[in-house]
Each structure stands twice: as C-alpha cells, then as structure tokens.
Protein backbone atom coordinates (compact mmCIF):
# COMPACT_ATOMS: atom_id res chain seq x y z
CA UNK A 1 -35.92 50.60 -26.07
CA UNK A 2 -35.57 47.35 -24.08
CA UNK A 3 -38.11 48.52 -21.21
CA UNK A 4 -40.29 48.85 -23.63
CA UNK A 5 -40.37 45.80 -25.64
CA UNK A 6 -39.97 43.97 -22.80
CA UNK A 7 -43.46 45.27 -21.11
CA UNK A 8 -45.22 44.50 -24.35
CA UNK A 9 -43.19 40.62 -23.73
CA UNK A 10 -44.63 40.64 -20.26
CA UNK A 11 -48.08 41.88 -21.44
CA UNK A 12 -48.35 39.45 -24.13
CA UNK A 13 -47.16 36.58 -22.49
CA UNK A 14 -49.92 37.30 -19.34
CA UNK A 15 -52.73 37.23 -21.89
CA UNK A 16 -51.68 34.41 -23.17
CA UNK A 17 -51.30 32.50 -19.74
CA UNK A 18 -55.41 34.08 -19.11
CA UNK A 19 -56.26 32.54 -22.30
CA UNK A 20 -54.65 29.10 -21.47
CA UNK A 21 -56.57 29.42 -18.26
CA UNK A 22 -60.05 30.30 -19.85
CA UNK A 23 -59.96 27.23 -22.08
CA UNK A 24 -59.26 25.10 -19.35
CA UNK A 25 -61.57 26.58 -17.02
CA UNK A 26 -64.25 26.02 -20.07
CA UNK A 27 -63.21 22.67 -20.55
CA UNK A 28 -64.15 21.87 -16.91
CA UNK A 29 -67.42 24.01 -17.22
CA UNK A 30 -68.84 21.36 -19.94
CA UNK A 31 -67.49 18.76 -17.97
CA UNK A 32 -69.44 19.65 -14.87
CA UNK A 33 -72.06 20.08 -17.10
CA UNK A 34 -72.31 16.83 -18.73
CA UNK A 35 -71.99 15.42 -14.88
CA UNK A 36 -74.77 16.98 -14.20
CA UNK A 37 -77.30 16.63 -16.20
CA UNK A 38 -76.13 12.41 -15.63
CA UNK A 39 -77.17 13.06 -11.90
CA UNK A 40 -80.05 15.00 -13.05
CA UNK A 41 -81.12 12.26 -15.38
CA UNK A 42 -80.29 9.73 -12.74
CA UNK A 43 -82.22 11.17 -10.21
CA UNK A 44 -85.41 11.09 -12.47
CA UNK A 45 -85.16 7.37 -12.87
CA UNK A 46 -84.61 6.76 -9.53
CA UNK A 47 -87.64 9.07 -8.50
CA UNK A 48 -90.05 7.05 -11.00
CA UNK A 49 -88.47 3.78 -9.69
CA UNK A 50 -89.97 5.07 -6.11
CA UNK A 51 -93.04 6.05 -7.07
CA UNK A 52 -93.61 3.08 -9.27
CA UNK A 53 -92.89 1.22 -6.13
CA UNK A 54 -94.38 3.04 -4.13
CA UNK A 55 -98.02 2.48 -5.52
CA UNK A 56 -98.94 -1.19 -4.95
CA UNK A 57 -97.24 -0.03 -1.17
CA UNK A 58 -99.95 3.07 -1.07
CA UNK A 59 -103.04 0.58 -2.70
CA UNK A 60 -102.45 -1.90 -0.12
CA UNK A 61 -102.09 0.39 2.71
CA UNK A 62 -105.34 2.10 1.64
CA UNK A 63 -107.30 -1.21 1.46
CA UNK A 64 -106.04 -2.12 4.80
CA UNK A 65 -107.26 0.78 6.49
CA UNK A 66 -110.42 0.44 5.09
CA UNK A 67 -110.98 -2.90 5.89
CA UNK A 68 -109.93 -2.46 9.45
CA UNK A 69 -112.73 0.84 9.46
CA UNK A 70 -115.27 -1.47 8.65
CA UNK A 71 -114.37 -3.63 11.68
C-alpha cells in the first residue's frame, strides 16, 4: 500500500510544481506584454517626432532645388 500512495504523492506534488510554473510563466507573459506595447507606443511617438521634423527639412530641400533649376 505504500508504493501506491506514494506515486499518487509524487504525482500530485509534480502537478503542483507545473502549476507553480504556469503562473509564473503567465506572470512574465503580461509582463512582456505590457513592455511591449511601451516600446510599441514609444516607437510611434518617436516616428511622428521624425516626420514632424522631417517636413520643414523636405520643404526646404524642395525649394532649394527648385530655385537652383531655375538658375
């Protein structure tokens, strides 16, 4: 009787340790998540930071190339 009981010990205590595991492993799934969708969100400002800087750059180019055409 002790061979027994003590597989259904070892059985219960190994789904227990998989459990412990999956709730950290999902912990650290949001976690990634919630980094990245800061980058994500960071990476959109900065793109609309460039391109807002970026078009006075692009206008001026533009008029200086046209002004040197008509040279």
């Amino acid at each position: 009787m002790f061979w027994p009981m003590l597989a259904v010990a070892l059985a219960f205590l190994g789904i227990a340790v998989l459990g412990v595991l999956a709730a950290r492993v999902l912990v650290e799934v949001r976690r990634l998540a919630r980094q990245v969708s800061e980058s994500s969100q960071r990476i959109s400002r900065a793109a609309e930071d460039l391109e807002r800087a970026a078009t006075p750059l692009a206008a001026a180019s533009a008029q200086a190339a046209h002004t040197l055409r008509q040279e």
